[in-house]
Structures are given as C-alpha cells and as structure tokens.
PDB file of N, CA and C in Angstrom:
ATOM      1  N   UNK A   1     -19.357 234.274 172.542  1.00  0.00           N
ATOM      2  CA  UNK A   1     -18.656 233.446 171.575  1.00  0.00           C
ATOM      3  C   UNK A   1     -18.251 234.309 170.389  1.00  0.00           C
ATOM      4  N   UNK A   2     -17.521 233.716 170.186  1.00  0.00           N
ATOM      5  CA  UNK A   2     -16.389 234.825 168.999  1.00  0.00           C
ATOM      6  C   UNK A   2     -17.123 234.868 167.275  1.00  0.00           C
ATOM      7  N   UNK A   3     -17.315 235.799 166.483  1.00  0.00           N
ATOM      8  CA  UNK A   3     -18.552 235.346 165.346  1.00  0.00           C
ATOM      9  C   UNK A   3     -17.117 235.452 163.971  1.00  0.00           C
ATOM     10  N   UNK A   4     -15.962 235.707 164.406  1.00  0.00           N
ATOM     11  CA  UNK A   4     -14.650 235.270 163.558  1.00  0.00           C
ATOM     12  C   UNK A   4     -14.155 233.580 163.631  1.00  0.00           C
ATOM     13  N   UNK A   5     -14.148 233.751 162.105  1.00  0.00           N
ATOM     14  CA  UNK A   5     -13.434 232.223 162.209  1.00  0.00           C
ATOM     15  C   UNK A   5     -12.009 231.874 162.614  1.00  0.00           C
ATOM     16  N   UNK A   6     -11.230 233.238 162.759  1.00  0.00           N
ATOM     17  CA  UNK A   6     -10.296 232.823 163.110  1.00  0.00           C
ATOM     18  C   UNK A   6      -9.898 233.143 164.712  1.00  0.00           C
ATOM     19  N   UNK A   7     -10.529 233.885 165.179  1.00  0.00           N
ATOM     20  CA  UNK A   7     -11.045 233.572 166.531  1.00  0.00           C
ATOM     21  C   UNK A   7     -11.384 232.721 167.256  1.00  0.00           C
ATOM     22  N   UNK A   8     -11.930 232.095 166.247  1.00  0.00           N
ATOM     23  CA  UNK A   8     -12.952 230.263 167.078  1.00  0.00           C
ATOM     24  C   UNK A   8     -11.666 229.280 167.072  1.00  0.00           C
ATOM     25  N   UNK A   9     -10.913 229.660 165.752  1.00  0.00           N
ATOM     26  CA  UNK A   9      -9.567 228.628 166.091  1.00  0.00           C
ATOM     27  C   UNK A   9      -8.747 228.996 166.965  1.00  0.00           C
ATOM     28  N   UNK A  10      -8.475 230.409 167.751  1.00  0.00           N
ATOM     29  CA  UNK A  10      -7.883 231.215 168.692  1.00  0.00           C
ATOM     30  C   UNK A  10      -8.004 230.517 169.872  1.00  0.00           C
ATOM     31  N   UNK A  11      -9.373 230.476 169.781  1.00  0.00           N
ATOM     32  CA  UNK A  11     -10.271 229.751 171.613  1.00  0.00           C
ATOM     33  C   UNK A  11      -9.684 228.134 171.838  1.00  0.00           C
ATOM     34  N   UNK A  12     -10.158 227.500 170.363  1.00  0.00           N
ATOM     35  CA  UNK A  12      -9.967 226.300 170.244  1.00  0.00           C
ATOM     36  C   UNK A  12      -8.624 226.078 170.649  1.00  0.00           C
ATOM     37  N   UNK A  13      -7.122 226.663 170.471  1.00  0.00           N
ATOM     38  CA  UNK A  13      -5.712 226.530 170.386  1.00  0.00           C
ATOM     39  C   UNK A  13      -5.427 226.964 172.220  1.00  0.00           C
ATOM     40  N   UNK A  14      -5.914 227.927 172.512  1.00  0.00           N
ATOM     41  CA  UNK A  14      -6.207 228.359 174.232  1.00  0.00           C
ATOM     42  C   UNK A  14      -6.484 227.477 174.463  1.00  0.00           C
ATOM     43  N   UNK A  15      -7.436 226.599 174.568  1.00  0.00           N
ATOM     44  CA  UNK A  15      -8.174 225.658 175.533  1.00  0.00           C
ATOM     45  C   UNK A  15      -7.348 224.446 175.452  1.00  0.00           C
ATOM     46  N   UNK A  16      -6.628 224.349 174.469  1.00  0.00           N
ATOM     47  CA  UNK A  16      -6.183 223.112 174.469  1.00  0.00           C
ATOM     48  C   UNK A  16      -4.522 223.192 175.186  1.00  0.00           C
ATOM     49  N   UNK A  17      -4.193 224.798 174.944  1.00  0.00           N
ATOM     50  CA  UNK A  17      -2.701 224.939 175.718  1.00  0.00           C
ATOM     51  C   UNK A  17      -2.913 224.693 176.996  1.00  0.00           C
ATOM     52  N   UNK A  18      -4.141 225.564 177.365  1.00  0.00           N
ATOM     53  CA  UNK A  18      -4.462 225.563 178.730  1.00  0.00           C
ATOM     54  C   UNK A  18      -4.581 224.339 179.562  1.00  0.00           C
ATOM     55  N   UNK A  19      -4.653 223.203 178.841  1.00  0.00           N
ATOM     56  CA  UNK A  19      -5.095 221.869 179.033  1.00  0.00           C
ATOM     57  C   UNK A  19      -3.789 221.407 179.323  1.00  0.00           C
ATOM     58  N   UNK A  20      -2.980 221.273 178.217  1.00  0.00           N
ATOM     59  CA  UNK A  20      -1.750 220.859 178.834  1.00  0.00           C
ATOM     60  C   UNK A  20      -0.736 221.796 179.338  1.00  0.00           C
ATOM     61  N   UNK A  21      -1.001 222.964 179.793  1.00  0.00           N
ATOM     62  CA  UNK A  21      -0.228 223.655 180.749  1.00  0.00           C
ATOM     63  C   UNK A  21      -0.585 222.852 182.235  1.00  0.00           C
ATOM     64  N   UNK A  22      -2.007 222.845 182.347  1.00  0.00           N
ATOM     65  CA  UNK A  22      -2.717 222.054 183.688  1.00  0.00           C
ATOM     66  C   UNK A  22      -1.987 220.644 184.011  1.00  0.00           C
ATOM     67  N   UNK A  23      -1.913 220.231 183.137  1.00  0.00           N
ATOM     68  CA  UNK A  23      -1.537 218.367 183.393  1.00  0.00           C
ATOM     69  C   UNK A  23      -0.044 218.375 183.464  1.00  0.00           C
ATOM     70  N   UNK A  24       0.843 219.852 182.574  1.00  0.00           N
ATOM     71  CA  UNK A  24       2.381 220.037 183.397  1.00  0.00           C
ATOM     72  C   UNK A  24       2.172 220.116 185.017  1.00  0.00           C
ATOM     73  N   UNK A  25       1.505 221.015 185.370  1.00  0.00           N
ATOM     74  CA  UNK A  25       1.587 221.505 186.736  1.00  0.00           C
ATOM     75  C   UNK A  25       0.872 220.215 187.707  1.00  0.00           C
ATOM     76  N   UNK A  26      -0.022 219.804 187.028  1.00  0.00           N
ATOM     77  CA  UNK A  26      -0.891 218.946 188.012  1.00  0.00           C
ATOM     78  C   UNK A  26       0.422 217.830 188.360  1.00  0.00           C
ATOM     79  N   UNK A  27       1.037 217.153 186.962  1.00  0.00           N
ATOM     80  CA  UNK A  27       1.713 216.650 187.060  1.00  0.00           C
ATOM     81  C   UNK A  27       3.087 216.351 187.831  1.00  0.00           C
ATOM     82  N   UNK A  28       3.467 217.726 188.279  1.00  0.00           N
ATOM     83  CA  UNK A  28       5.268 217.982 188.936  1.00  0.00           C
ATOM     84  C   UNK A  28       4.492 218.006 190.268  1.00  0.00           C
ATOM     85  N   UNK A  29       3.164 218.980 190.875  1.00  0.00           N
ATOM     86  CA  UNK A  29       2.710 218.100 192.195  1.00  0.00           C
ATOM     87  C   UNK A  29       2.983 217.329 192.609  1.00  0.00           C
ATOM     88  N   UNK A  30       1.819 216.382 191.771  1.00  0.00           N
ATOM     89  CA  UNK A  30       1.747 215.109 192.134  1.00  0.00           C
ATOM     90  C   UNK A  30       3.395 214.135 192.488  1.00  0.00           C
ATOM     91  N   UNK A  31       4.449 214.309 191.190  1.00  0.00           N
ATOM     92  CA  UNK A  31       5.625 213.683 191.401  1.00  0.00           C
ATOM     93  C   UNK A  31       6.143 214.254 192.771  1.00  0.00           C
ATOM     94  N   UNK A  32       5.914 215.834 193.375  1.00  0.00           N
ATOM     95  CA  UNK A  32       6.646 216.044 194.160  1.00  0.00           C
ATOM     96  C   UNK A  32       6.336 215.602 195.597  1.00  0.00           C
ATOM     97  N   UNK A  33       5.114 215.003 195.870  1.00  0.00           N
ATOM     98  CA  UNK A  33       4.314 214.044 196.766  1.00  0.00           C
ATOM     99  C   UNK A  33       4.945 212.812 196.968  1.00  0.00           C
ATOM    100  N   UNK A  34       5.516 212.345 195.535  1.00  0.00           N
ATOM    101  CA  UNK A  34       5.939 210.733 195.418  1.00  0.00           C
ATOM    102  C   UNK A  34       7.402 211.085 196.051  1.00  0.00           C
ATOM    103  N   UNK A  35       7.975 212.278 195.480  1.00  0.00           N
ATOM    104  CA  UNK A  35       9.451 212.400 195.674  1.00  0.00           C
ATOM    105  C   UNK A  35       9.686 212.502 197.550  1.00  0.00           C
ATOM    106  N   UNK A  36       8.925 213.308 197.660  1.00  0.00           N
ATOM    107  CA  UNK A  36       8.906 213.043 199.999  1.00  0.00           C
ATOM    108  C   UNK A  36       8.521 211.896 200.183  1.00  0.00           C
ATOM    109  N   UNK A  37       7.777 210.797 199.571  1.00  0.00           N
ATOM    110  CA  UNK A  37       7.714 209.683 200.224  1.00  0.00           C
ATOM    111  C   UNK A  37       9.027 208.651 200.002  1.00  0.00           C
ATOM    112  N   UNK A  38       9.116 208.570 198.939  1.00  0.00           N
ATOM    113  CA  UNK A  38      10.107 207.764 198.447  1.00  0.00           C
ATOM    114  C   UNK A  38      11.557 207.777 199.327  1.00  0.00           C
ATOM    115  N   UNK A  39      12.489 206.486 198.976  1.00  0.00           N
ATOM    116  CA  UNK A  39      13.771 206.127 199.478  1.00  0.00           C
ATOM    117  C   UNK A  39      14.499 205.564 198.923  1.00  0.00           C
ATOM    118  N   UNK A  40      15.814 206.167 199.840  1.00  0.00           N
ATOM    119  CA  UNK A  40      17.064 205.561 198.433  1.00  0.00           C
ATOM    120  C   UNK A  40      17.682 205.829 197.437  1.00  0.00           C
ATOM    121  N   UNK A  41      17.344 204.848 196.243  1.00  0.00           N
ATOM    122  CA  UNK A  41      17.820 204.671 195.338  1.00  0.00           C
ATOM    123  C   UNK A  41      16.529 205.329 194.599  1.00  0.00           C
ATOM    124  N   UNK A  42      15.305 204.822 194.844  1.00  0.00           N
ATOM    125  CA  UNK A  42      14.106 205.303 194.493  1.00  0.00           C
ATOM    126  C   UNK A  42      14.080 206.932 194.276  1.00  0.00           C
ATOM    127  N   UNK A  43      14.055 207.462 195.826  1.00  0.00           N
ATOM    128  CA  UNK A  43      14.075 208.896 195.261  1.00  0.00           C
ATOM    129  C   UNK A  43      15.038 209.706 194.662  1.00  0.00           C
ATOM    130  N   UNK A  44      16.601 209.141 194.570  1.00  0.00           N
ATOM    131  CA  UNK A  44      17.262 209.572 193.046  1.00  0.00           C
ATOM    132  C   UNK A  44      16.350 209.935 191.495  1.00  0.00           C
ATOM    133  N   UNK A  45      15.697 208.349 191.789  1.00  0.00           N
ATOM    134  CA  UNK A  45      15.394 207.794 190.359  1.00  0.00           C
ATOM    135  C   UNK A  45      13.968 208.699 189.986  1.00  0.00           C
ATOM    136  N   UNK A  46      13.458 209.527 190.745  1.00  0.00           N
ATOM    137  CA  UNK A  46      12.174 209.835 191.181  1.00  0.00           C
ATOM    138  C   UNK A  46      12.519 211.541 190.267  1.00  0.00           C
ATOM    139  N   UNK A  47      13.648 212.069 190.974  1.00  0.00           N
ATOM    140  CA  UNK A  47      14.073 213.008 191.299  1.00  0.00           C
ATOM    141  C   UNK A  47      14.640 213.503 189.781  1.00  0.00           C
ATOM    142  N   UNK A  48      15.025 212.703 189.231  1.00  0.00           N
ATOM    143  CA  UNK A  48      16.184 212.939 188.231  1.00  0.00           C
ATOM    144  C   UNK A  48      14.839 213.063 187.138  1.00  0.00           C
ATOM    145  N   UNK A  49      13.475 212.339 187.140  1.00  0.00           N
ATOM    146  CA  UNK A  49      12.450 212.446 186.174  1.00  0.00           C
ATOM    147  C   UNK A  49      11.567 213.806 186.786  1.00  0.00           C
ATOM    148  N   UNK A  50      11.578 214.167 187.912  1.00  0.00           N
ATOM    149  CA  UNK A  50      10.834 215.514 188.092  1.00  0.00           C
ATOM    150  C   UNK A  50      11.527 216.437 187.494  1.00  0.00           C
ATOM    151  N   UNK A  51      13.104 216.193 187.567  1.00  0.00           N
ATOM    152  CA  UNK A  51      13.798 217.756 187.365  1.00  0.00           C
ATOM    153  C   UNK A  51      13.512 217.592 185.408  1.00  0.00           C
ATOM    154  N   UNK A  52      13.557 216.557 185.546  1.00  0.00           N
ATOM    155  CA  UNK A  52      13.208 216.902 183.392  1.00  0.00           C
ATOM    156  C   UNK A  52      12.257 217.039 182.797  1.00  0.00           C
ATOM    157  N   UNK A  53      10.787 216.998 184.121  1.00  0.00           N
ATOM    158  CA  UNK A  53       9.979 216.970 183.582  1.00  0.00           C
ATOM    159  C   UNK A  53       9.370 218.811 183.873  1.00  0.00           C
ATOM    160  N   UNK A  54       9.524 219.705 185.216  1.00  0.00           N
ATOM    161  CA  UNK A  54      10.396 220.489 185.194  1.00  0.00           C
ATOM    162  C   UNK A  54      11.278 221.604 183.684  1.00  0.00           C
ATOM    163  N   UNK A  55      11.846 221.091 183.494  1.00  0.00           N
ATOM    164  CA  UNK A  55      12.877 221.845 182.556  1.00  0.00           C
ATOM    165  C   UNK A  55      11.884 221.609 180.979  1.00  0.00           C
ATOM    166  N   UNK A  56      11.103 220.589 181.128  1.00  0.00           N
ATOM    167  CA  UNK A  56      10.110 220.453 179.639  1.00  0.00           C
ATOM    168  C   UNK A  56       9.410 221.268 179.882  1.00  0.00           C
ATOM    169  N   UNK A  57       8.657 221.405 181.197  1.00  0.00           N
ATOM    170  CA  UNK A  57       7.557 222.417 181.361  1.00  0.00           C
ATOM    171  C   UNK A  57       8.000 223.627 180.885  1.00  0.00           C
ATOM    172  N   UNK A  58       8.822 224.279 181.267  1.00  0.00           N
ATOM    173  CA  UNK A  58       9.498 225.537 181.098  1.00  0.00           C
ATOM    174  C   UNK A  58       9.545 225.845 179.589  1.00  0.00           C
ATOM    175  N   UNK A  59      10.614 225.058 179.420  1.00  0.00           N
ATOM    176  CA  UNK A  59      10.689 225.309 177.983  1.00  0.00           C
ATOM    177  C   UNK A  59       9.585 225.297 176.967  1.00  0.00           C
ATOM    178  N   UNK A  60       8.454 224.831 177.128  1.00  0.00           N
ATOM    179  CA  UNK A  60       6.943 224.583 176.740  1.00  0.00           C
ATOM    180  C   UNK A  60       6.194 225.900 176.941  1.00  0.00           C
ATOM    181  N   UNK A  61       6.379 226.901 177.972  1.00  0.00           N
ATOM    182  CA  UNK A  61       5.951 227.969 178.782  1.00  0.00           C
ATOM    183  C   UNK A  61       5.011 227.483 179.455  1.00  0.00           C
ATOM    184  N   UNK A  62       5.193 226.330 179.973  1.00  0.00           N
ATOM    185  CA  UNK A  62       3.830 225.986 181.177  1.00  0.00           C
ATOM    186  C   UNK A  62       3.813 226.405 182.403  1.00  0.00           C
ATOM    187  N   UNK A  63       5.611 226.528 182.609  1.00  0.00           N
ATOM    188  CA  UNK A  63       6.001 227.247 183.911  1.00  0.00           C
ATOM    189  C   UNK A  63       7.112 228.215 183.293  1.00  0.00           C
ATOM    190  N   UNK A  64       7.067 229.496 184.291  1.00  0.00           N
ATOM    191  CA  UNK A  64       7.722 230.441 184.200  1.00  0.00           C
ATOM    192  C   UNK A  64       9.355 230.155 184.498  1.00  0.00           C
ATOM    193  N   UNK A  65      10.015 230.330 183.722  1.00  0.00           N
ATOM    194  CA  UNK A  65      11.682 230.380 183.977  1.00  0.00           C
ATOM    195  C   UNK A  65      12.180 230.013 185.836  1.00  0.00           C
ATOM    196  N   UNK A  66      11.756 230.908 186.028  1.00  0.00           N
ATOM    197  CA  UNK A  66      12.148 231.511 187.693  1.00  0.00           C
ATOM    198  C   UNK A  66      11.489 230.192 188.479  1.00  0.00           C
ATOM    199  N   UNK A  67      10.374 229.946 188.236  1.00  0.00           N
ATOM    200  CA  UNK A  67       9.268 229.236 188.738  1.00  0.00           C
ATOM    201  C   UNK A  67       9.494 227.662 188.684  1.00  0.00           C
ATOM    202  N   UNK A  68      10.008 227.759 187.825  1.00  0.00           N
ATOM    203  CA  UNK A  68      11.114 226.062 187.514  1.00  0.00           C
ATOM    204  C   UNK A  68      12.507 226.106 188.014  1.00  0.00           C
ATOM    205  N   UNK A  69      13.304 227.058 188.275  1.00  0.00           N
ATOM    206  CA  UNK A  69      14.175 227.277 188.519  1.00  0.00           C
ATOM    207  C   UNK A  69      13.922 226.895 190.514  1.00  0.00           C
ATOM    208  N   UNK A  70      12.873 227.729 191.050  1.00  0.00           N
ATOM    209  CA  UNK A  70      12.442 227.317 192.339  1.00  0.00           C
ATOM    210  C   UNK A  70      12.307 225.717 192.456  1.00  0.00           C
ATOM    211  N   UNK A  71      11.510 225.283 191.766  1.00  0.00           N
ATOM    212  CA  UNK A  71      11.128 223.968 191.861  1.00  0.00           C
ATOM    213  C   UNK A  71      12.048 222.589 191.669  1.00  0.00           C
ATOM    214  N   UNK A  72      13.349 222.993 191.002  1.00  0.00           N
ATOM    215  CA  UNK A  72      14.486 222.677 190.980  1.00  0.00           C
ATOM    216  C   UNK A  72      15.286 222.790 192.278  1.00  0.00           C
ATOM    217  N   UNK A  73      15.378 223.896 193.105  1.00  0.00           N
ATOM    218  CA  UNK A  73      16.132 224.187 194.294  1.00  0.00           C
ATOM    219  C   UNK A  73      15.251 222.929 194.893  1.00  0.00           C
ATOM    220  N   UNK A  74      13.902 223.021 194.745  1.00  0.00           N
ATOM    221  CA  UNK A  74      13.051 222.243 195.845  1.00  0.00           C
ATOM    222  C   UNK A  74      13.561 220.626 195.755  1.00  0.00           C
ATOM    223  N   UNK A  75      13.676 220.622 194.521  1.00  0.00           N
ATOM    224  CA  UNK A  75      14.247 218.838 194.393  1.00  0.00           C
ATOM    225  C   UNK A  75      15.405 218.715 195.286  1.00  0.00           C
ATOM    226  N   UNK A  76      16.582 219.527 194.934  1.00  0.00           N
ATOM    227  CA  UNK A  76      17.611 219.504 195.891  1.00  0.00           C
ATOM    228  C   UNK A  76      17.006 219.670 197.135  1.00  0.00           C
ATOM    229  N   UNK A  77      16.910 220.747 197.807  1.00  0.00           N
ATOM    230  CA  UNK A  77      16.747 220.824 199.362  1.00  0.00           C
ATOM    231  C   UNK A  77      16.108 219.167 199.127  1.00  0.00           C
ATOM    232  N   UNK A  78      14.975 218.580 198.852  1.00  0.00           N
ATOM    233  CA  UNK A  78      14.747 217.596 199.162  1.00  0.00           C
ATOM    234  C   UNK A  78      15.901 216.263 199.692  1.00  0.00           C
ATOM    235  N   UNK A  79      16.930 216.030 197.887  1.00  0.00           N
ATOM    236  CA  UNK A  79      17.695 215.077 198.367  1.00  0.00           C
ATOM    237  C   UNK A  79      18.734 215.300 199.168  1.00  0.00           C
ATOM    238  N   UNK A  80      19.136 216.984 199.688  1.00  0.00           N
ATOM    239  CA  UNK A  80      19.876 216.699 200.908  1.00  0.00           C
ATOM    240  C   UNK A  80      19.683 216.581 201.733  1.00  0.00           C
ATOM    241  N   UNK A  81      18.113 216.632 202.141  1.00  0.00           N
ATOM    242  CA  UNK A  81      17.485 216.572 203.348  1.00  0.00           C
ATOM    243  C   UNK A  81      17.851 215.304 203.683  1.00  0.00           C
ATOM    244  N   UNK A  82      17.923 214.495 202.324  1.00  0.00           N
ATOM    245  CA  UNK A  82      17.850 212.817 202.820  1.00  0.00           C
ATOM    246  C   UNK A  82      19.132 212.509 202.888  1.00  0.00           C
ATOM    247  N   UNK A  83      20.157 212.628 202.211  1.00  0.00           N
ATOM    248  CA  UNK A  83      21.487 212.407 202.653  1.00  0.00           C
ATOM    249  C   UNK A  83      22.266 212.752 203.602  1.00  0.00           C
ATOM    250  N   UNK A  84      21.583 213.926 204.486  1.00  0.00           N
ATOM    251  CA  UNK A  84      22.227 214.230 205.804  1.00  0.00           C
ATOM    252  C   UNK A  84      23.588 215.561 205.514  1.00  0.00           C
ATOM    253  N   UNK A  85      22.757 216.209 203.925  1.00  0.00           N
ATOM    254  CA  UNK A  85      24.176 217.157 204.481  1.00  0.00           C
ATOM    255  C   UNK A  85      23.524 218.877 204.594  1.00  0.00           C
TER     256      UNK A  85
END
C-alpha cells in the first residue's frame, strides 16, 4: 500500500476507472448476445444502441480505437447476415 497521499488518491481514481472500463466491456457483450438473438425491427433498434454505446466506450478509453472500430464491423456483418445481402 502506497504511504503517499497522493498515491492513495492515484489507486483510489484506478480502481474506480477500472470499474467502469469493466461494466463498458461487460456491457457491449452482453448487448452483443441480445443483438444474435433478436429480430426485425428489434435488432435494428438493438443495434443502433450497441454501436453508441461502442463509440462512448472509445471515446472514454475503455476500448481501444481499432477495437471499437472491429466491434462496429461486427454489428454490421451481423445485420447483413439478417437481411440476406
């Protein structure tokens, strides 16, 4: 444990990024589970909230540029999978 005080606020500010870096990522998972099940109109509506949620992460640095940029292609390949083209 760190015997600087401004160290202890260092750890404290880490743990808590780290926290919500986790619940970005845990989070676009989980949606991308809902987004293969889903239909329709649904997985538009599904789709259009992953990709922004996605582009927040990024911009946040929870995910790497490139790494959102993949996960974006992935939404697509998804909805053309479903539209047949």
């Amino acid at each position: 444990m760190a015997n600087i005080k401004q160290q202890k606020k260092r750890i404290k500010r880490a743990a808590k990024q780290h926290e919500t870096n986790v619940r970005y990522r845990s989070t676009i998972k989980t949606l991308f589970k809902g987004l293969e099940t889903a239909e329709g109109d649904e997985k538009v509506a599904k789709a259009r909230e992953l990709e922004k949620l996605v582009d927040r992460a990024a911009s946040r640095g929870a995910l790497h540029a490139n790494t959102a940029a993949r996960r974006k292609g992935r939404i697509q390949r998804i909805l053309a999978a479903d539209t047949g083209e």
